[in-house]
Protein backbone atom coordinates (compact mmCIF):
# COMPACT_ATOMS: atom_id res chain seq x y z
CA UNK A 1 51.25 -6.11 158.51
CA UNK A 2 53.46 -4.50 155.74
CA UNK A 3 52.56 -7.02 153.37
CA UNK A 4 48.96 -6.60 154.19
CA UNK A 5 49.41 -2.98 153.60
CA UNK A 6 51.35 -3.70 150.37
CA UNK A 7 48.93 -5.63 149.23
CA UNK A 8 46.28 -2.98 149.70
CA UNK A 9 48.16 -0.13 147.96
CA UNK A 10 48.72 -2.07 144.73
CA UNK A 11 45.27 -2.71 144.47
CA UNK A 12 44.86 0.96 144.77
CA UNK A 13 47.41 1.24 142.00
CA UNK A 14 45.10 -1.33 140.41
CA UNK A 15 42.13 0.67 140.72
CA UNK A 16 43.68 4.09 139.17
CA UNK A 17 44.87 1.89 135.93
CA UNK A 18 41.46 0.38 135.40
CA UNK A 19 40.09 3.62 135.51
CA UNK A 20 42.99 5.55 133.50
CA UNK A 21 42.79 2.37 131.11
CA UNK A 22 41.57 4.34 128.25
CA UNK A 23 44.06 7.09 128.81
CA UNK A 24 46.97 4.82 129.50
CA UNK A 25 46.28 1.74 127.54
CA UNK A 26 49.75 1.23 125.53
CA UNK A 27 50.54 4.78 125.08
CA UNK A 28 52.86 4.56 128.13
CA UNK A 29 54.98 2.02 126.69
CA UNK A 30 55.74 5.14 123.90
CA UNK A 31 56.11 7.68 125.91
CA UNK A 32 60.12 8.38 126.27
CA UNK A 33 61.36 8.43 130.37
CA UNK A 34 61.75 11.91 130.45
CA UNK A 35 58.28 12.50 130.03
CA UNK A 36 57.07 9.82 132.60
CA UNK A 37 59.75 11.75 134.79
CA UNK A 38 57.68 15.17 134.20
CA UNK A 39 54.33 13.46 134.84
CA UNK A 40 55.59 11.83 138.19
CA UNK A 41 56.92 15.41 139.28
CA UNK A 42 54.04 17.39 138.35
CA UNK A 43 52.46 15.00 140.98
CA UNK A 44 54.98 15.30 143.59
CA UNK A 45 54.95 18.85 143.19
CA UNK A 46 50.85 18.63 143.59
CA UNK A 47 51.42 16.60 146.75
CA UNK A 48 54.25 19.21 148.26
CA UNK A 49 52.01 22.36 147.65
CA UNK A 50 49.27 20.69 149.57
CA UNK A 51 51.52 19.56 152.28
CA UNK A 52 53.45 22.93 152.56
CA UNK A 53 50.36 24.88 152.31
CA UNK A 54 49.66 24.89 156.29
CA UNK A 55 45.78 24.55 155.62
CA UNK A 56 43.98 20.96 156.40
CA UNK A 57 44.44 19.63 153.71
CA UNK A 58 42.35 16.61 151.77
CA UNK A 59 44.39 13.10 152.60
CA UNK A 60 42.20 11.15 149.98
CA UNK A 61 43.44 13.50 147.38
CA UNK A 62 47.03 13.28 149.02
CA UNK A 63 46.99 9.24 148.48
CA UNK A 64 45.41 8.97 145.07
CA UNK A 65 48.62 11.39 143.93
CA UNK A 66 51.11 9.34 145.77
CA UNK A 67 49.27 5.90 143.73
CA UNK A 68 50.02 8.02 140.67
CA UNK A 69 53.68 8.61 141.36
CA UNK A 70 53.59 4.58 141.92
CA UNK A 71 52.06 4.13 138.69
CA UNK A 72 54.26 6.14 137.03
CA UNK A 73 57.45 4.24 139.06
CA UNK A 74 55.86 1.29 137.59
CA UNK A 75 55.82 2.53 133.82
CA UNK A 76 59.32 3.74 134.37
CA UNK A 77 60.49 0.31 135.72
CA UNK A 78 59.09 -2.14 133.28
CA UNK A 79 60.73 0.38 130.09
CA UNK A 80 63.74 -0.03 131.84
């Protein structure tokens, strides 16, 4: 079941490259760690003011910022 679920949520992250492709295409392998850092947190603040906010709140919108954060975990890892 994890791996299913895994499995699923990388080709999630898949999906949000292919798409960001143009944006992204080597320009993250430039981009110094501290700035990948700020990206990822602008995104986990996005996610905490929607959770925090005490309103229903959209869980598609929730997800596509967590795939980000992966993404951007992903970036970091493979300059490191």
């Amino acid at each position: 079941m994890v791996k299913e679920g895994l499995l699923n949520f990388v080709k999630k992250m898949e999906k949000v490259l292919k798409e960001k492709e143009p944006k992204y295409e080597n320009n993250w392998e430039n981009i110094p760690i501290g700035e990948l850092r700020t990206k990822m947190n602008e995104q986990i603040k996005n996610i905490s003011t929607i959770l925090m906010s005490g309103v229903t709140w959209d869980k598609k919108k929730v997800k596509r910022s967590l795939v980000h954060i992966a993404n951007y975990c992903y970036f970091m890892h493979n300059k490191i």
